[in-house]
Protein backbone atom coordinates (compact mmCIF):
# COMPACT_ATOMS: atom_id res chain seq x y z
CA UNK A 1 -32.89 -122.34 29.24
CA UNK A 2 -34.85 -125.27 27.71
CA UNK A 3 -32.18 -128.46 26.55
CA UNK A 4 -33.03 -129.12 23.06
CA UNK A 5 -32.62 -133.39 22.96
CA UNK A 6 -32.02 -135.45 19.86
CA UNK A 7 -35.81 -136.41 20.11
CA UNK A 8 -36.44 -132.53 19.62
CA UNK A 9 -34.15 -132.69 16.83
CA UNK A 10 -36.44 -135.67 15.27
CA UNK A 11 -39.38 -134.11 15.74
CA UNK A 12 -38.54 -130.61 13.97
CA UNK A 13 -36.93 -132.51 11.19
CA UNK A 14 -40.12 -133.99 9.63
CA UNK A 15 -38.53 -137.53 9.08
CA UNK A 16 -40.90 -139.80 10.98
CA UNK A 17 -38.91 -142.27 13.53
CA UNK A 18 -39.80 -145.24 11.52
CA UNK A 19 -38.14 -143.76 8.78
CA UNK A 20 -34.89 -142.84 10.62
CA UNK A 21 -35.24 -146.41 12.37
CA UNK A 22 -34.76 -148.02 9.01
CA UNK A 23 -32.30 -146.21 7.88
CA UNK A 24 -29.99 -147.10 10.89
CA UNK A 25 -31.27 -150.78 10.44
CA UNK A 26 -33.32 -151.21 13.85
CA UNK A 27 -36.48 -151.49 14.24
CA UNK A 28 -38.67 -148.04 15.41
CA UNK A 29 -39.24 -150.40 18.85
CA UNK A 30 -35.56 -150.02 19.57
CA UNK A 31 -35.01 -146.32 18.24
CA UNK A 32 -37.79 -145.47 21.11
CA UNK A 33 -35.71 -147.05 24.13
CA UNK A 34 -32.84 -145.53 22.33
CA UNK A 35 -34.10 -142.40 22.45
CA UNK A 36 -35.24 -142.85 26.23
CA UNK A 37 -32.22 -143.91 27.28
CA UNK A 38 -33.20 -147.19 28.08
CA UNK A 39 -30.49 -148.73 25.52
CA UNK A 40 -26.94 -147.72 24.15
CA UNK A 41 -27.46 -146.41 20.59
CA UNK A 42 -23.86 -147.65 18.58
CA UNK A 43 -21.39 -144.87 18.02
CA UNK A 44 -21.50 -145.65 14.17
CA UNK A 45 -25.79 -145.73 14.58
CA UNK A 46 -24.92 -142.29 16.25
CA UNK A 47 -23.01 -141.00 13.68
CA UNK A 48 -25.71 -142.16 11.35
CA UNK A 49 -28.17 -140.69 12.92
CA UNK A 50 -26.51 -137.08 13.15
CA UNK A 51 -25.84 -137.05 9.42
CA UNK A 52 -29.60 -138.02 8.90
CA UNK A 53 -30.67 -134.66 11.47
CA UNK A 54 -27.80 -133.16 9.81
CA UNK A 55 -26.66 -132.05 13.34
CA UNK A 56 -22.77 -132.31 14.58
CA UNK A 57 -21.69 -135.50 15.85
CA UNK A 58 -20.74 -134.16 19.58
CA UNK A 59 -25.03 -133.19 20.27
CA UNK A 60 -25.56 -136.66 19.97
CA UNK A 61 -22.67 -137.82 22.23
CA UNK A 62 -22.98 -135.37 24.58
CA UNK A 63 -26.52 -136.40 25.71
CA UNK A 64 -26.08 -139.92 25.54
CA UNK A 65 -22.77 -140.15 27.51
CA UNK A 66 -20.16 -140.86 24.97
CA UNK A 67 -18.45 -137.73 25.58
């Protein structure tokens, strides 16, 4: 069974990651490494980001490690 990742969850929702970058107040340079795991997304960016996809909290912190 394929993982579904929050990137997935980005792409299917139609918002474009620029978009989604400014409304969590980073630029769509730092979303990316986000996204790759390269940096530590906040847990209140997190959150944000969840209400945006509309998908529960715990996806989010379950992939990245905060749970």
């Amino acid at each position: 069974m394929n993982k579904i990742t929050i990137k997935d969850y980005i792409n299917n929702s139609g918002y474009k990651q620029k978009w989604i970058a400014k409304q969590l107040g980073i630029s769509s340079a730092m979303l990316s490494l986000q996204l790759k795991g390269l940096r530590k997304m906040k847990p209140l960016q997190a959150s944000k980001l969840c209400e945006i996809l509309k998908i529960p909290d715990s996806i989010y912190l379950n992939e990245s490690g905060y749970i």
